[in-house]
C-alpha atoms as a PDB file:
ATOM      1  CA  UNK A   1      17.233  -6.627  79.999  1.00  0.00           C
ATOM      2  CA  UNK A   2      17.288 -10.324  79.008  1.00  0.00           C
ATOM      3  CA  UNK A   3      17.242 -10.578  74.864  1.00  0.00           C
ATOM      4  CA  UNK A   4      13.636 -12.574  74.947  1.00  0.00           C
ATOM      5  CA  UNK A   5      11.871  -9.634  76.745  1.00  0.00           C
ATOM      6  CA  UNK A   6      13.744  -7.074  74.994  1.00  0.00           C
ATOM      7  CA  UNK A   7      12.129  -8.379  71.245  1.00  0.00           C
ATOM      8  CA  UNK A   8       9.102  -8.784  72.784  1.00  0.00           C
ATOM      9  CA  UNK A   9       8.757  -5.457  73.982  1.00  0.00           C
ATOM     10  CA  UNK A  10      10.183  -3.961  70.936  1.00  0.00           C
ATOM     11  CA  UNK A  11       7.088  -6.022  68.897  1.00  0.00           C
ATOM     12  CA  UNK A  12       9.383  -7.796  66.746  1.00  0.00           C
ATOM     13  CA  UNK A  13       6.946 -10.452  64.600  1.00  0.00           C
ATOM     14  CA  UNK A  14       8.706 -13.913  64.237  1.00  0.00           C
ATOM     15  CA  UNK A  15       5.718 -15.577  62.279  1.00  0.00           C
ATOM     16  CA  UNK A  16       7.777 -15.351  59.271  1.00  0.00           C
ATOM     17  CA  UNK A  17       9.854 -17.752  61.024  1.00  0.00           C
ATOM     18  CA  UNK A  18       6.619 -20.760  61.742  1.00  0.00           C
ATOM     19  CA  UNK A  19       3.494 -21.386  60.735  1.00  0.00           C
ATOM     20  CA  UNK A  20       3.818 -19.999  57.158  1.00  0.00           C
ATOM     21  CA  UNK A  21       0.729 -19.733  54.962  1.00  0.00           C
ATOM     22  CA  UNK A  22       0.075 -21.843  52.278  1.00  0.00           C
ATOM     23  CA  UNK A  23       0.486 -19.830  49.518  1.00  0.00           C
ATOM     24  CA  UNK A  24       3.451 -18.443  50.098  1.00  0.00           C
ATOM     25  CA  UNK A  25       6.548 -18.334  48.002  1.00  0.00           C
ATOM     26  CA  UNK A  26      10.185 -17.622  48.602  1.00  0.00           C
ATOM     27  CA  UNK A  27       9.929 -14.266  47.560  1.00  0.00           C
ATOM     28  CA  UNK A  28       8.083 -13.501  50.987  1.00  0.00           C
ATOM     29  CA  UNK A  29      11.313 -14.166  53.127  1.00  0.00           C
ATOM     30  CA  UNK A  30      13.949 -12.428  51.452  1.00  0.00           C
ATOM     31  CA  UNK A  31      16.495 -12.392  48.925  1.00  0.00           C
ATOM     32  CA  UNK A  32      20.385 -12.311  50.928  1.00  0.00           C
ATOM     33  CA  UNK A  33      23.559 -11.534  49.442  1.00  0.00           C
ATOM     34  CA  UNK A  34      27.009 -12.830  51.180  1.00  0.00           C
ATOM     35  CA  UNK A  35      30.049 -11.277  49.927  1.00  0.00           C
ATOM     36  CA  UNK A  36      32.840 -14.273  51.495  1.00  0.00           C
ATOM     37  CA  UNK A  37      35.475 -16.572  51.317  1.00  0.00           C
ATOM     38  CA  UNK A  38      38.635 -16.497  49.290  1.00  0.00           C
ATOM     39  CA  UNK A  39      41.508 -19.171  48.429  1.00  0.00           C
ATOM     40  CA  UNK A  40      41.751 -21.520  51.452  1.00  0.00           C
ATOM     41  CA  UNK A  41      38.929 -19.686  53.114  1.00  0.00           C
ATOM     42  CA  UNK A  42      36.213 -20.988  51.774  1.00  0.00           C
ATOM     43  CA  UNK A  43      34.491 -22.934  54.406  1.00  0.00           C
ATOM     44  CA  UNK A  44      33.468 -19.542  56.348  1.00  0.00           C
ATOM     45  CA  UNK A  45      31.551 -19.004  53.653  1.00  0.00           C
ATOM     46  CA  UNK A  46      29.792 -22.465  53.375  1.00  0.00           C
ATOM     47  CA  UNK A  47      28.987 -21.934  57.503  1.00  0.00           C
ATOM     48  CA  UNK A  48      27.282 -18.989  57.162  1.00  0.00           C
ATOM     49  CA  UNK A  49      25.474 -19.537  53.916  1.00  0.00           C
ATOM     50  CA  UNK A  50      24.092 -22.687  55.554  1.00  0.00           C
ATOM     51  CA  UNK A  51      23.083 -20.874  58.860  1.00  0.00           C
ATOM     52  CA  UNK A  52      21.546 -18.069  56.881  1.00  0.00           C
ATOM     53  CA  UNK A  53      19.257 -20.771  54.436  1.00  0.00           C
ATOM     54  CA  UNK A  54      18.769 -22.501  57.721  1.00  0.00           C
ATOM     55  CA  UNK A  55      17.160 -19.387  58.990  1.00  0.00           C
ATOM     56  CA  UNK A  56      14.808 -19.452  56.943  1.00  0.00           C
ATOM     57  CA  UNK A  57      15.837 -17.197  53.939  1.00  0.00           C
ATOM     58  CA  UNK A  58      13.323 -17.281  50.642  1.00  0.00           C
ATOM     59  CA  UNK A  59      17.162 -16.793  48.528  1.00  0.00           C
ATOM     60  CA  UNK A  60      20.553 -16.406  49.095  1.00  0.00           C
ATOM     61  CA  UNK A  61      23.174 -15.132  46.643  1.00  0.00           C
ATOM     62  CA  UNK A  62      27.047 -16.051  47.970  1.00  0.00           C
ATOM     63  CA  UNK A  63      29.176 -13.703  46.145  1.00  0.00           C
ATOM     64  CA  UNK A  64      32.620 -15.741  45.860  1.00  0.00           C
ATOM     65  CA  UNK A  65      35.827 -15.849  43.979  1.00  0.00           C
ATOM     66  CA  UNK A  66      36.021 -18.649  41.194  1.00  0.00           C
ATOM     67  CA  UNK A  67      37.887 -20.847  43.439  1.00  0.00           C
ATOM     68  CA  UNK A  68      34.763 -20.818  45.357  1.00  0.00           C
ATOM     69  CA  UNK A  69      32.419 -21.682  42.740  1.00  0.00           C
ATOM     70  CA  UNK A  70      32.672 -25.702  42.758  1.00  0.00           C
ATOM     71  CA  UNK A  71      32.687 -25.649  46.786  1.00  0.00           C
ATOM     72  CA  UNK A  72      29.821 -23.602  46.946  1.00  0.00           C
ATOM     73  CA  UNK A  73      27.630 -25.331  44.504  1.00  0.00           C
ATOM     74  CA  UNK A  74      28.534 -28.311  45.809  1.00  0.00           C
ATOM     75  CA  UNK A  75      28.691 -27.897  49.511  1.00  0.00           C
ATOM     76  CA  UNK A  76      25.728 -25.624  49.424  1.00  0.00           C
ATOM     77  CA  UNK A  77      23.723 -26.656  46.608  1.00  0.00           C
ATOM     78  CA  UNK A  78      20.377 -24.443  47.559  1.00  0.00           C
ATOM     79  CA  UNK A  79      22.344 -20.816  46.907  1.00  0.00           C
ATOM     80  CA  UNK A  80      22.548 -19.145  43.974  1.00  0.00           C
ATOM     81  CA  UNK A  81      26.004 -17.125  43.112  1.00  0.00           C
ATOM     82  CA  UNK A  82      27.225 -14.376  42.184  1.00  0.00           C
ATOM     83  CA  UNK A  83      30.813 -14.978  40.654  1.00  0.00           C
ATOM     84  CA  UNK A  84      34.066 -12.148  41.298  1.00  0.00           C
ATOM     85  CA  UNK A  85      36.380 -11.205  38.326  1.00  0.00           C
ATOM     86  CA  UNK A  86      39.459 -12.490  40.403  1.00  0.00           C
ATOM     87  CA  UNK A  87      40.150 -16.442  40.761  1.00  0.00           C
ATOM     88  CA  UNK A  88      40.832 -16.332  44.328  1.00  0.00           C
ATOM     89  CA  UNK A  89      39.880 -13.153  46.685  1.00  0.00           C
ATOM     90  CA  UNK A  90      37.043 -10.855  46.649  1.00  0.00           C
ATOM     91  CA  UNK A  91      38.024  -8.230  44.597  1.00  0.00           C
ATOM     92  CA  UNK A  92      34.784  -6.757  42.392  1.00  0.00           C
ATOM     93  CA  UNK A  93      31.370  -5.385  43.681  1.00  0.00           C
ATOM     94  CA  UNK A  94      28.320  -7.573  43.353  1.00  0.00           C
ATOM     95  CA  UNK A  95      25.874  -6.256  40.402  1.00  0.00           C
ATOM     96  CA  UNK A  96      22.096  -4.851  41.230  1.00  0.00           C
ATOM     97  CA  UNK A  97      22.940  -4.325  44.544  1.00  0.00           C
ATOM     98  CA  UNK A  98      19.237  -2.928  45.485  1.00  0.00           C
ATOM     99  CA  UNK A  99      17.904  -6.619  44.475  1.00  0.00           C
ATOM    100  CA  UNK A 100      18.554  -7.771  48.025  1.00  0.00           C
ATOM    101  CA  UNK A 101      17.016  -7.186  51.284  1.00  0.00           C
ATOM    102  CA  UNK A 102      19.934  -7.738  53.200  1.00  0.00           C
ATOM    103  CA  UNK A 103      23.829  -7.981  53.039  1.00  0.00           C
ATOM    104  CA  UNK A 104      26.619  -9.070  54.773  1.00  0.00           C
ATOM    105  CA  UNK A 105      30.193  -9.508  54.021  1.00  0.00           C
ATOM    106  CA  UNK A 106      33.398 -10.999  55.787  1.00  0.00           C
ATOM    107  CA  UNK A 107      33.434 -14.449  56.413  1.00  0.00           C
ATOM    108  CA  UNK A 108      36.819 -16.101  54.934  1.00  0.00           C
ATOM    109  CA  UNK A 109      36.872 -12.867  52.946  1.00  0.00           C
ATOM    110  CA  UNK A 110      40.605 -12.144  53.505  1.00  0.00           C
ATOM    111  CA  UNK A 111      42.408  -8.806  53.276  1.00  0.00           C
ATOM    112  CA  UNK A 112      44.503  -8.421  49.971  1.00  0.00           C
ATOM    113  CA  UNK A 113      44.895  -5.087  49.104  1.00  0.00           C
ATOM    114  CA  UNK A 114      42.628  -5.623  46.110  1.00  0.00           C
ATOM    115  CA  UNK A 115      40.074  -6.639  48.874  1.00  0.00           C
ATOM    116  CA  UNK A 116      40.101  -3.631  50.681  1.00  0.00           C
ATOM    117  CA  UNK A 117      39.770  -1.887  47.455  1.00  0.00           C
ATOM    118  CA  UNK A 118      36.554  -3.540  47.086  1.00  0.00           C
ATOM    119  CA  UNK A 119      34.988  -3.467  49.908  1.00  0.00           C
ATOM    120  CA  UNK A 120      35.582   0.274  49.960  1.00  0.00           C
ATOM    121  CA  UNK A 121      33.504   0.683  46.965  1.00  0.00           C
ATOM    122  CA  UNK A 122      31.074  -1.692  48.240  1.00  0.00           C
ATOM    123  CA  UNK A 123      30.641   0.475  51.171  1.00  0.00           C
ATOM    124  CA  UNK A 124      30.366   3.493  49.677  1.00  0.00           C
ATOM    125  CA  UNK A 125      27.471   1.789  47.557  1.00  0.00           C
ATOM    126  CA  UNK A 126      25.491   0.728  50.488  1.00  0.00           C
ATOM    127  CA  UNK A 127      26.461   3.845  52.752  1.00  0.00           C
ATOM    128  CA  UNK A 128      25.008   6.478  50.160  1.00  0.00           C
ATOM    129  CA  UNK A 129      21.962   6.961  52.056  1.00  0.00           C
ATOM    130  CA  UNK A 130      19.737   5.285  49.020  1.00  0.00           C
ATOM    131  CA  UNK A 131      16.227   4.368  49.613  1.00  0.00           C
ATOM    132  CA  UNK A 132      16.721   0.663  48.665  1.00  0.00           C
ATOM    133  CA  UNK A 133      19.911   0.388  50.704  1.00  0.00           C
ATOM    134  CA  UNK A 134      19.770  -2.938  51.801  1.00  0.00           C
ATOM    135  CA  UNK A 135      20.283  -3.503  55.824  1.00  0.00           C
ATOM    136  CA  UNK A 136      24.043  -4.640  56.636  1.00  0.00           C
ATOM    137  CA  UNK A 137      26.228  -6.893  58.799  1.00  0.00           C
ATOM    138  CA  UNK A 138      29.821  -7.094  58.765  1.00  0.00           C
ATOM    139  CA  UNK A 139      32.224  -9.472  60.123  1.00  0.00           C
ATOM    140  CA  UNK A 140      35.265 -10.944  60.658  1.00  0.00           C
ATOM    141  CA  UNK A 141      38.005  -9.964  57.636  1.00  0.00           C
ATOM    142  CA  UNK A 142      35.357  -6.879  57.004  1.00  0.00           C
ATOM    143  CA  UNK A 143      35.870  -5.805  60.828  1.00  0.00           C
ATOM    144  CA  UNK A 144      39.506  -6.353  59.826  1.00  0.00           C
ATOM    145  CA  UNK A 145      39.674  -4.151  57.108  1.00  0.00           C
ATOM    146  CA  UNK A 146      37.352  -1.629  58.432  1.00  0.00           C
ATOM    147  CA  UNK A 147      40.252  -1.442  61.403  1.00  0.00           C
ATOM    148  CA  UNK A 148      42.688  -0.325  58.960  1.00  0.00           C
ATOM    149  CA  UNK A 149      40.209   2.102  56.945  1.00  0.00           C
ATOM    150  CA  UNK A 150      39.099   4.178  60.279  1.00  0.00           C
ATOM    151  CA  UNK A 151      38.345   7.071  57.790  1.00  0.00           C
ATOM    152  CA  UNK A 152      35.605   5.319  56.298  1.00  0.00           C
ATOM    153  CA  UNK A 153      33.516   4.361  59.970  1.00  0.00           C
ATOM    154  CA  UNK A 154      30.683   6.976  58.443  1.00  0.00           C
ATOM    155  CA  UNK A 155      29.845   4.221  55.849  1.00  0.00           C
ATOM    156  CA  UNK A 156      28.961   2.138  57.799  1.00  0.00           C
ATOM    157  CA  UNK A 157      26.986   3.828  60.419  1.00  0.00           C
ATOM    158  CA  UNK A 158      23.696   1.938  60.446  1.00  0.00           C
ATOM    159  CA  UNK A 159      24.983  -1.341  59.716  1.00  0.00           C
ATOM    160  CA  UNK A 160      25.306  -4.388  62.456  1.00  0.00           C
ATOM    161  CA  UNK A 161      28.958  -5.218  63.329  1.00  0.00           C
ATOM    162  CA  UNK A 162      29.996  -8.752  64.559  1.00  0.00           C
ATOM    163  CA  UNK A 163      33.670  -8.145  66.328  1.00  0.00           C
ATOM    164  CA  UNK A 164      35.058 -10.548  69.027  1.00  0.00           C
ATOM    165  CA  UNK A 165      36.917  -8.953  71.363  1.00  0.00           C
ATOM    166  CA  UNK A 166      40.469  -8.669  69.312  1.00  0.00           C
ATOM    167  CA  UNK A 167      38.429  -7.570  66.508  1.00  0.00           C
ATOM    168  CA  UNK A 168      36.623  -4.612  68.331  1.00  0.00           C
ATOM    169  CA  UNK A 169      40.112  -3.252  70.186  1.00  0.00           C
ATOM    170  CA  UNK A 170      41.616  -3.044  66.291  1.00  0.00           C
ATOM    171  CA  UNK A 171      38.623  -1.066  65.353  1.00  0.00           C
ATOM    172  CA  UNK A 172      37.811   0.850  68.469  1.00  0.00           C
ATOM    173  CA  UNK A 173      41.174   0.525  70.495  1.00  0.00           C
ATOM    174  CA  UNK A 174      39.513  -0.667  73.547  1.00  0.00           C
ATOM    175  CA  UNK A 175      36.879   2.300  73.808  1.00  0.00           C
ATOM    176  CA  UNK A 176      33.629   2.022  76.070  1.00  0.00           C
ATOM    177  CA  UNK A 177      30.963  -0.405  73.523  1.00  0.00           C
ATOM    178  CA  UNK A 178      28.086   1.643  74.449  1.00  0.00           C
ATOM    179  CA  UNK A 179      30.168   5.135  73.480  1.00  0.00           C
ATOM    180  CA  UNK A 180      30.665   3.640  70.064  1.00  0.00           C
ATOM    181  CA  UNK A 181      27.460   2.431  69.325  1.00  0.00           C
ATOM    182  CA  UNK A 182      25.932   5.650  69.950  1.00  0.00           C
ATOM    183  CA  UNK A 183      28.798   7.691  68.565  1.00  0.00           C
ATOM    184  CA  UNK A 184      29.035   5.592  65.129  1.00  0.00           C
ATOM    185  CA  UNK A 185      25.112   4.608  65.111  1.00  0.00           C
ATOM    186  CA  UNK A 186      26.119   1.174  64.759  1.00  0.00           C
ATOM    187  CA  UNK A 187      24.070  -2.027  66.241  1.00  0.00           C
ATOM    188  CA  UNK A 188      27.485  -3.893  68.229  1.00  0.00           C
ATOM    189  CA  UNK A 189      27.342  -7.729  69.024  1.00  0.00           C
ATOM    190  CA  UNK A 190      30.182  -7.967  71.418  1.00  0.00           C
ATOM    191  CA  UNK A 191      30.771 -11.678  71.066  1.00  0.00           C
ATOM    192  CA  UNK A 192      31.859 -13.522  73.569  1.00  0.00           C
ATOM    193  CA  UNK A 193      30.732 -15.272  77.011  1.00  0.00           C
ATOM    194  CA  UNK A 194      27.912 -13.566  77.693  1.00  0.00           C
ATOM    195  CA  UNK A 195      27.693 -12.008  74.246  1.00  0.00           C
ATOM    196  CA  UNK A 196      26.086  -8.434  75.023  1.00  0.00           C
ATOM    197  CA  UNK A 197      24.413  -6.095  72.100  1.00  0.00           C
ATOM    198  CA  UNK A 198      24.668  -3.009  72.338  1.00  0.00           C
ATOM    199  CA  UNK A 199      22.572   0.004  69.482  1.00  0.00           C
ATOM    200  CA  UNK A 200      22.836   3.207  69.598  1.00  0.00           C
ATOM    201  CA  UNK A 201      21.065   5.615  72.954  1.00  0.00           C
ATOM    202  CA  UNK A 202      19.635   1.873  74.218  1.00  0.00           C
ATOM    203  CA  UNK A 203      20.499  -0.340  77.074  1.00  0.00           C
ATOM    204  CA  UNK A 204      22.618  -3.405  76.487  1.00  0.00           C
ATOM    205  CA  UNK A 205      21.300  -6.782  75.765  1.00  0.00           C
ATOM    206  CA  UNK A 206      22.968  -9.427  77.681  1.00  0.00           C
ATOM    207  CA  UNK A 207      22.379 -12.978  75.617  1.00  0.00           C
ATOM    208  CA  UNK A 208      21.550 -16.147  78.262  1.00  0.00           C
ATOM    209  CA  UNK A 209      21.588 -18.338  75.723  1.00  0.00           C
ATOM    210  CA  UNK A 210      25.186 -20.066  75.080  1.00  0.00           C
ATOM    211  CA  UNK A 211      28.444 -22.135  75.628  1.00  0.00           C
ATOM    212  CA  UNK A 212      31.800 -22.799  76.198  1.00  0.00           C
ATOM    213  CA  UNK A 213      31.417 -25.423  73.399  1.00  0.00           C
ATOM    214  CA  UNK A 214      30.987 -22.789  71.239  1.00  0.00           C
ATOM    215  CA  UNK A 215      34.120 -21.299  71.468  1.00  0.00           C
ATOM    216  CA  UNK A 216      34.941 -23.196  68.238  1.00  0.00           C
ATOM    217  CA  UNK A 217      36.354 -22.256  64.515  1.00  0.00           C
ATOM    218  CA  UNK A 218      33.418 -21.117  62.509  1.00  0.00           C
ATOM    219  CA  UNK A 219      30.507 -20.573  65.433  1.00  0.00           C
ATOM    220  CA  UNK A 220      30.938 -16.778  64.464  1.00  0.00           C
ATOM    221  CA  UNK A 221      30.646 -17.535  60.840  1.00  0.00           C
ATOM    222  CA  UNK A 222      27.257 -19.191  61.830  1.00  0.00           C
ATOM    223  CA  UNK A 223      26.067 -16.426  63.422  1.00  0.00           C
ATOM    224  CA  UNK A 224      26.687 -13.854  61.117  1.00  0.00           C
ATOM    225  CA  UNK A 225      24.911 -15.973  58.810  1.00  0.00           C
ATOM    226  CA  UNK A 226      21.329 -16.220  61.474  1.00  0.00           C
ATOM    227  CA  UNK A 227      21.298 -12.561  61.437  1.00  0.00           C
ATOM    228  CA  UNK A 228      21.815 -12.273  57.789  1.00  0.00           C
ATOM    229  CA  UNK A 229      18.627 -14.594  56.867  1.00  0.00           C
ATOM    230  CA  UNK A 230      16.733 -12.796  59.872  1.00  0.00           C
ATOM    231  CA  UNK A 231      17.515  -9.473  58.279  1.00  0.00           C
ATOM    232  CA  UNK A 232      16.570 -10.414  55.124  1.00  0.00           C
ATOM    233  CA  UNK A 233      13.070 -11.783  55.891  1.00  0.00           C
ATOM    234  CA  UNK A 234      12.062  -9.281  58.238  1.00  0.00           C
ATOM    235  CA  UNK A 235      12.692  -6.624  55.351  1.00  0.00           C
ATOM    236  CA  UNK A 236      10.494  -8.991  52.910  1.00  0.00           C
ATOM    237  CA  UNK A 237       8.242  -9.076  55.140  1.00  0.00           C
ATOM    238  CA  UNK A 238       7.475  -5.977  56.425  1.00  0.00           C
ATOM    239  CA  UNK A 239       8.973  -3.895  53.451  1.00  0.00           C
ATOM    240  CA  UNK A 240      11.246  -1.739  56.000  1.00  0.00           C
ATOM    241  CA  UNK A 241      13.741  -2.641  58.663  1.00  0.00           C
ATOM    242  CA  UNK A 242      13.974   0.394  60.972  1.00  0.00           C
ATOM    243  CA  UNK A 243      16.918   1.129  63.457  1.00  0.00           C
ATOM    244  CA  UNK A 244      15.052  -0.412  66.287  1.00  0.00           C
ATOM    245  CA  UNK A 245      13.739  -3.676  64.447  1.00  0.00           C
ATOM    246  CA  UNK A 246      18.128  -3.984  63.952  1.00  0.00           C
ATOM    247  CA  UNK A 247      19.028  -3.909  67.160  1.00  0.00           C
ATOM    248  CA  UNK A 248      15.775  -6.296  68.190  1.00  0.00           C
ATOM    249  CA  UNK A 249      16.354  -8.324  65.327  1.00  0.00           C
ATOM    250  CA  UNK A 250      20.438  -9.012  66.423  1.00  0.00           C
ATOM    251  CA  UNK A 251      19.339 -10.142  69.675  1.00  0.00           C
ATOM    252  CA  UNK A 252      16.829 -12.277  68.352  1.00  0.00           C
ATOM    253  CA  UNK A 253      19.679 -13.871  66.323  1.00  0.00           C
ATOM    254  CA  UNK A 254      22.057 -13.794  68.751  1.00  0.00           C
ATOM    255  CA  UNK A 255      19.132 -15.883  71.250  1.00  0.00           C
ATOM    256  CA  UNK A 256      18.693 -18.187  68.279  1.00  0.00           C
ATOM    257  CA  UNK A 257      22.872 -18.950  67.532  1.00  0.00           C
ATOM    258  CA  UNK A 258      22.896 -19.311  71.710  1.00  0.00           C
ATOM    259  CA  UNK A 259      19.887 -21.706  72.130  1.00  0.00           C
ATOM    260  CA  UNK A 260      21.040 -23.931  68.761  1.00  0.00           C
ATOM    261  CA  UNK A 261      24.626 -24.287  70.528  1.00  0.00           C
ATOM    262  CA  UNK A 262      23.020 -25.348  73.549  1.00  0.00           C
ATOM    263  CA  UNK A 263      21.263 -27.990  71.662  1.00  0.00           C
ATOM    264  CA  UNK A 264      23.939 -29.271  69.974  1.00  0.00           C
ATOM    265  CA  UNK A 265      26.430 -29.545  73.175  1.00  0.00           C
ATOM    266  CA  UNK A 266      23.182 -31.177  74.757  1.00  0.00           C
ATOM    267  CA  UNK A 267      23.682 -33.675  72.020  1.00  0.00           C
ATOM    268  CA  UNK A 268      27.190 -34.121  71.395  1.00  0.00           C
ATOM    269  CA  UNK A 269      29.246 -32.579  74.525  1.00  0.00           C
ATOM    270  CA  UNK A 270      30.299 -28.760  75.122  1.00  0.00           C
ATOM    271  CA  UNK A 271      34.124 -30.248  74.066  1.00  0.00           C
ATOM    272  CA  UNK A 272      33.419 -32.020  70.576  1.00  0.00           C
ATOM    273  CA  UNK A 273      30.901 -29.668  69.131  1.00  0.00           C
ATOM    274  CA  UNK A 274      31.591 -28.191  65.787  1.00  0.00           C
ATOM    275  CA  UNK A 275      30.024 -25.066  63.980  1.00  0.00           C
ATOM    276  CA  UNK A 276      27.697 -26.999  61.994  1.00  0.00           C
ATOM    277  CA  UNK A 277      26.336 -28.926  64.703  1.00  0.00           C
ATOM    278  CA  UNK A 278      24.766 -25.538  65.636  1.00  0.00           C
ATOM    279  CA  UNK A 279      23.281 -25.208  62.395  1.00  0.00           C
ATOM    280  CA  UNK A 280      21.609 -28.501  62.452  1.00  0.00           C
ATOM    281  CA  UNK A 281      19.805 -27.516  65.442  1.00  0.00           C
ATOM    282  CA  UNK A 282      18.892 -24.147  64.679  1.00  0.00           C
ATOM    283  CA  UNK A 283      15.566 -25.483  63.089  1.00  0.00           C
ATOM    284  CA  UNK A 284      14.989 -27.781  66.369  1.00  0.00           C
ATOM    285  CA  UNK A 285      14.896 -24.106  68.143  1.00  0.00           C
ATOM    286  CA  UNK A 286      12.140 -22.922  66.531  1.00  0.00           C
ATOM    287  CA  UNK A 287      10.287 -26.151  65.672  1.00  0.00           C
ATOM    288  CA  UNK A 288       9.712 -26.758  69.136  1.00  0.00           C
ATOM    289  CA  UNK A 289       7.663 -23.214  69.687  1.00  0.00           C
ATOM    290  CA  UNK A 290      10.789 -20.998  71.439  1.00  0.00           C
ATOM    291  CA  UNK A 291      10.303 -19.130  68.347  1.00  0.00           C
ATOM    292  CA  UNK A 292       7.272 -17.157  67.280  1.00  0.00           C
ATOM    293  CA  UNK A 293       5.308 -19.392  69.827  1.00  0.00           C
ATOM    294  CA  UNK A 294       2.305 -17.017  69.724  1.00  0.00           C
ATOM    295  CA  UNK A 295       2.820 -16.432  65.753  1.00  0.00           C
ATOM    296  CA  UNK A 296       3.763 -12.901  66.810  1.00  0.00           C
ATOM    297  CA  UNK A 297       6.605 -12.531  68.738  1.00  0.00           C
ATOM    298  CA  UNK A 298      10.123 -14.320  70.159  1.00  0.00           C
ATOM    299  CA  UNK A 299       8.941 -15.602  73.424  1.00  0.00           C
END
């Protein structure tokens, strides 16, 4: 089923997304915490806090070492932080955890053991099964750690995963996608050319939208980001995300991160496109009505 038809059928609302009401306030679209970057790493996390805001988001929180802290406040000026004990890798869990709508963690994050440490407890946090559990993505240097901690897969059953294909044979050692989405309840986004979703006991998603251009250091980063904000406002705004408003709600993202990187190598040539030409045309996506045309739905 193509992505478009799938989040229409599913009733996903994207009128968070356009044609806003006047008296609304940033509270209404989410508050996102991203748990990336480390020493040398740090411009993972500047992509996908900038695709997330450029979702949409009402606030983002970048959790960062302190070797982030200058970049991020000055690269990124519109996020708030949330600063780690260690000067250069991830290595403490955020505080008030239940504060945000949605998380995700990963990219530029790194995989000191101290790392792993952390993101164990931070997955055993958001795992627990707690009503306020916020909805989760992971990526990149999570997916990395998460393929050397198999005995910890239960936490994060629920969650969205972001692997490209090296990432998902670590994890999964080359196992059948739809076998392990319905086996670990996990939404999948296998990236890559077509990038296909796949949720647990539902057919897979195959994205239209999309590139060779895109095949480019950071694109992932940007997407992780689009379904973070997405996440995060759909929660706000509807006070729940349920397991099928995930999966629609990936696609969606994954239609949006396709569609901006076809703008961009529209503008600029598949060849010399960079990750953050695809965020500056993520807004030109939905601006022009292939978003929430009807104020309902992705159409």
């Amino acid at each position: 089923m193509d992505l478009r038809e799938f989040v229409y059928s599913k009733g996903i609302k994207a009128d968070y997304l356009v044609n806003r009401k006047p008296d609304s306030m940033k509270w209404n679209f989410g508050h996102a915490l991203l748990v990336a970057g480390s020493y040398g790493k740090m411009g993972a996390a500047v992509l996908a806090a900038k695709a997330c805001l450029h979702s949409g988001v009402g606030l983002l929180t970048v959790h960062v070492p302190r070797c982030g802290v200058e970049i991020m406040q000055t690269a990124v000026p519109e996020a708030m932080l949330s600063i780690d004990d260690n000067d250069e890798v991830f290595s403490s869990v955020p505080n008030h955890l239940n504060r945000y709508n949605a998380v995700a963690i990963g990219p530029g994050l790194g995989t000191e053991k101290i790392t792993q440490q952390a993101f164990s407890k931070l997955l055993h946090y958001l795992g627990d099964g707690q009503d306020k559990t916020p909805s989760v993505a992971l990526d990149a240097d999570a997916l990395n750690i998460l393929a050397q901690h198999p005995e910890e897969m239960h936490l994060v059953k629920g969650s969205v995963i972001t692997p490209h294909v090296r990432e998902y044979d670590r994890i999964f050692d080359c196992k059948d996608r739809q076998q392990m989405a319905d086996m670990h309840k996990l939404v999948i986004v296998d990236k890559g050319h077509p990038t296909r979703v796949y949720a647990p006991n539902s057919d897979v998603m195959v994205n239209e939208t999309g590139n060779p251009g895109m095949a480019t250091a950071g694109s992932g980063d940007v997407l992780t980001g689009i379904i973070l904000g997405l996440m995060a406002q759909h929660s706000a705004y509807y006070h729940e995300v349920l397991p099928s408003d995930l999966h629609a709600l990936a696609a969606m993202a994954v239609w949006l991160h396709g569609s901006a990187g076809d703008r961009a190598a529209a503008k600029y040539g598949e060849a010399f496109i960079v990750a953050s030409d695809i965020i500056k045309c993520i807004g030109e996506v939905v601006k022009e009505g292939e978003v929430g045309k009807d104020r309902r739905t992705l159409k």
